[in-house]
N, C-alpha and C. Protein backbone atom coordinates (compact mmCIF):
# COMPACT_ATOMS: atom_id res chain seq x y z
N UNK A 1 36.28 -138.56 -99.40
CA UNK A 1 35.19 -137.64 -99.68
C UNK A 1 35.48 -136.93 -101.00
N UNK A 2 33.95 -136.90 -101.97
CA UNK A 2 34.91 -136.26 -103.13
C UNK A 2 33.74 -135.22 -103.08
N UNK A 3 33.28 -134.13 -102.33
CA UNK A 3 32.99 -132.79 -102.56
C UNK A 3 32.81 -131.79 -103.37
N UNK A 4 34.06 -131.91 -103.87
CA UNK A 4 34.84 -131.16 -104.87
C UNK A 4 34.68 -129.49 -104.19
N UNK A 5 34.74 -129.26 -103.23
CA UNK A 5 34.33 -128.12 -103.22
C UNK A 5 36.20 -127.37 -103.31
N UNK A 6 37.23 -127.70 -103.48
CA UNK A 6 38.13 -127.50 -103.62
C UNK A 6 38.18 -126.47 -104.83
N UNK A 7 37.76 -127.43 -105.61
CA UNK A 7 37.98 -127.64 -107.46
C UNK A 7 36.91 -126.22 -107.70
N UNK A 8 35.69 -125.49 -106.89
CA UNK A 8 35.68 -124.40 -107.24
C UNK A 8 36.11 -123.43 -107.11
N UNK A 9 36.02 -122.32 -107.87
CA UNK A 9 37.03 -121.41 -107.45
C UNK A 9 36.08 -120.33 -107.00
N UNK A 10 36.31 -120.36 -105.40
CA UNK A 10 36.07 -119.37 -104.28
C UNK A 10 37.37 -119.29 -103.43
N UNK A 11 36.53 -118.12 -102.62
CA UNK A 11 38.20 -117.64 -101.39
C UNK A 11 38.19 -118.69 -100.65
N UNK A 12 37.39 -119.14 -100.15
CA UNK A 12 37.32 -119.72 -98.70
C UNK A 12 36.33 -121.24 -99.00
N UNK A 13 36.71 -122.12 -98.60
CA UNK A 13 35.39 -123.21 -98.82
C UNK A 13 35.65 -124.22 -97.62
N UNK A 14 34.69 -124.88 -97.03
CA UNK A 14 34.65 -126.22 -95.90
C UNK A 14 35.33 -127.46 -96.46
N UNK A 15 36.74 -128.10 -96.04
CA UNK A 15 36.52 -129.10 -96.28
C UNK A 15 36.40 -130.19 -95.04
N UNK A 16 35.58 -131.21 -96.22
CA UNK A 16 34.36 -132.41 -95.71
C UNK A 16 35.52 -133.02 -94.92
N UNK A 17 36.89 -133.18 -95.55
CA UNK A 17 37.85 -134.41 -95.04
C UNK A 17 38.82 -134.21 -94.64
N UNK A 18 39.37 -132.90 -94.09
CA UNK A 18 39.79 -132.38 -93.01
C UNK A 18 38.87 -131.50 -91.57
N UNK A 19 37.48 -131.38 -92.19
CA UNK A 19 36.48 -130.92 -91.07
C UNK A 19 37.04 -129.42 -90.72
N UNK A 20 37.36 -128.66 -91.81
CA UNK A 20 37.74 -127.12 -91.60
C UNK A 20 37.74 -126.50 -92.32
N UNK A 21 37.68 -124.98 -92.36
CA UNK A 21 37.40 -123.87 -93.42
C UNK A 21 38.81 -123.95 -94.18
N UNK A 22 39.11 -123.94 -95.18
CA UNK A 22 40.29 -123.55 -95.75
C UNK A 22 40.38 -122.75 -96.96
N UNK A 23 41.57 -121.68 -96.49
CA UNK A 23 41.87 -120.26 -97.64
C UNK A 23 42.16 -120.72 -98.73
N UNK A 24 41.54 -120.57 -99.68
CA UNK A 24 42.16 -121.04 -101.23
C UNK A 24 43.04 -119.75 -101.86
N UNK A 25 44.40 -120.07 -101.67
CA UNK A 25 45.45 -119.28 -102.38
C UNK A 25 45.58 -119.46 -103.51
N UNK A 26 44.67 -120.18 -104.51
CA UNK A 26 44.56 -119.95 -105.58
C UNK A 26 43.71 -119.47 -106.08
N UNK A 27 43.30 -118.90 -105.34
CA UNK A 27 41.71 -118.19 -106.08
C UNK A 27 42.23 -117.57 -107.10
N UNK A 28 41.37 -116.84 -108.26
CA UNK A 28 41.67 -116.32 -109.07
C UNK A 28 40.21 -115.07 -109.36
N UNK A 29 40.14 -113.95 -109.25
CA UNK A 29 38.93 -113.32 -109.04
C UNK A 29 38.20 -113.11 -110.42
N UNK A 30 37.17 -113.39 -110.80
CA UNK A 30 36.45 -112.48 -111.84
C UNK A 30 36.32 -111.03 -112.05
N UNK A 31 37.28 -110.85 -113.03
CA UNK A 31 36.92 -109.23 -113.15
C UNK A 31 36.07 -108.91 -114.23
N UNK A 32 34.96 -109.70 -114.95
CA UNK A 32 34.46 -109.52 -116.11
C UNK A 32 33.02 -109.67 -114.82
N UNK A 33 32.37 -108.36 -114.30
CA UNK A 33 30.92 -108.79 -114.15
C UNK A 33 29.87 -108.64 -115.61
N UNK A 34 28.80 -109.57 -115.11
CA UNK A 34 27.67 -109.07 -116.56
C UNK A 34 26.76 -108.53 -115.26
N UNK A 35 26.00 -107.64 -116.34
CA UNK A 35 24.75 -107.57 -115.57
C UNK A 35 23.52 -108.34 -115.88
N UNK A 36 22.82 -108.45 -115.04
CA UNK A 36 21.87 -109.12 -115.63
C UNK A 36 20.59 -108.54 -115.34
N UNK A 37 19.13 -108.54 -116.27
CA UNK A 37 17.96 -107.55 -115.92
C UNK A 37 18.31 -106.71 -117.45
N UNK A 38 17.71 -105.94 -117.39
CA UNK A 38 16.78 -105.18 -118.88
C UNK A 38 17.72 -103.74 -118.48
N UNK A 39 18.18 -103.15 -119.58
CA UNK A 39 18.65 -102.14 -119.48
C UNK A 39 18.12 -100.92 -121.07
N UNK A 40 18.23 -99.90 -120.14
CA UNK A 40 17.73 -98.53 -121.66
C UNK A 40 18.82 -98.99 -122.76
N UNK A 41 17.78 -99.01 -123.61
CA UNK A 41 18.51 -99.09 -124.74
C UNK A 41 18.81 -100.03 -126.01
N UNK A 42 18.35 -101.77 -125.15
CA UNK A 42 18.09 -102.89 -125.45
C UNK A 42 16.77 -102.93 -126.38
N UNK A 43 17.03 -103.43 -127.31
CA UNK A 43 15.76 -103.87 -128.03
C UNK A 43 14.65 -104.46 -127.29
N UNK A 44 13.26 -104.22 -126.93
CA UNK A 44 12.38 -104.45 -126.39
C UNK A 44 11.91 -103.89 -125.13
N UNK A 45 13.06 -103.51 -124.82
CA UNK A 45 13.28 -102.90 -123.30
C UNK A 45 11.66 -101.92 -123.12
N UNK A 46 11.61 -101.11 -123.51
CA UNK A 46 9.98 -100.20 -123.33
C UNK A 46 8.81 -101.43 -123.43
N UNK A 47 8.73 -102.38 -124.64
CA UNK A 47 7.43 -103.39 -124.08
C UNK A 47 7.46 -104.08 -122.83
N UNK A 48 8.64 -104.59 -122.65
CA UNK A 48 8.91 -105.23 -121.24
C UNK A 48 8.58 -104.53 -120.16
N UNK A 49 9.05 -102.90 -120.09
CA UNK A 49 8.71 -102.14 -118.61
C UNK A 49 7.71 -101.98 -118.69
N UNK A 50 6.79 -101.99 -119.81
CA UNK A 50 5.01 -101.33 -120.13
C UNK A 50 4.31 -102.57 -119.82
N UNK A 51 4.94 -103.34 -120.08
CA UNK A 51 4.49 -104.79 -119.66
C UNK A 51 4.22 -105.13 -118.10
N UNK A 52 5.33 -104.65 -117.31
CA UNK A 52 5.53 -104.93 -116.39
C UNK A 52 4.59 -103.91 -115.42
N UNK A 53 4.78 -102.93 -115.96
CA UNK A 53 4.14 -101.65 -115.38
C UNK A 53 2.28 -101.88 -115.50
N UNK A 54 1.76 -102.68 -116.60
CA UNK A 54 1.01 -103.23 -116.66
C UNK A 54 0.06 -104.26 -115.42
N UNK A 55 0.82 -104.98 -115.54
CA UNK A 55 0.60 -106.25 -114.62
C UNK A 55 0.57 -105.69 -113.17
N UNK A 56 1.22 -104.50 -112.97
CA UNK A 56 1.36 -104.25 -111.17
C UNK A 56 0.53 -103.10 -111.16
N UNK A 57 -0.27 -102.72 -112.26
CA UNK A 57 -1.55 -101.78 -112.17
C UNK A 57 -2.64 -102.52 -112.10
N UNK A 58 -2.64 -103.77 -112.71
CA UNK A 58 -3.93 -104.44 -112.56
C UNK A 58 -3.66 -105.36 -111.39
C-alpha cells in the first residue's frame, strides 16, 4: 500500500498496511501560523469590507 499518509507530517495518521492508528514521533509542529482573510491596514482592505457590506445590504 503506498498511502503515503506516513510521509505527512501530522501527530497521528491510519495506516492502510498495518490496519491501525499510529503516533508519529516525528512530528515536527508548525510554529509559523499565517492568517488568512483581510486585515486593517492592508491595502484595499476598506473597498473590500464596503464591498462586502454592500452585497449583504442588497
Amino acid at each position: 500500500m503506498h498511502c503515503e499518509n506516513c510521509k505527512q507530517n501530522t501527530p497521528t495518521y491510519f495506516c492502510l498496511a498495518r490496519n491501525e492508528v499510529i503516533i508519529n514521533e516525528n512530528y515536527v509542529a508548525n510554529t509559523e501560523k499565517s492568517r488568512k482573510g483581510w486585515k486593517k491596514g492592508e491595502p484595499g482592505y476598506e473597498t473590500h469590507r464596503r464591498k462586502l457590506k454592500k452585497e449583504i445590504e442588497v
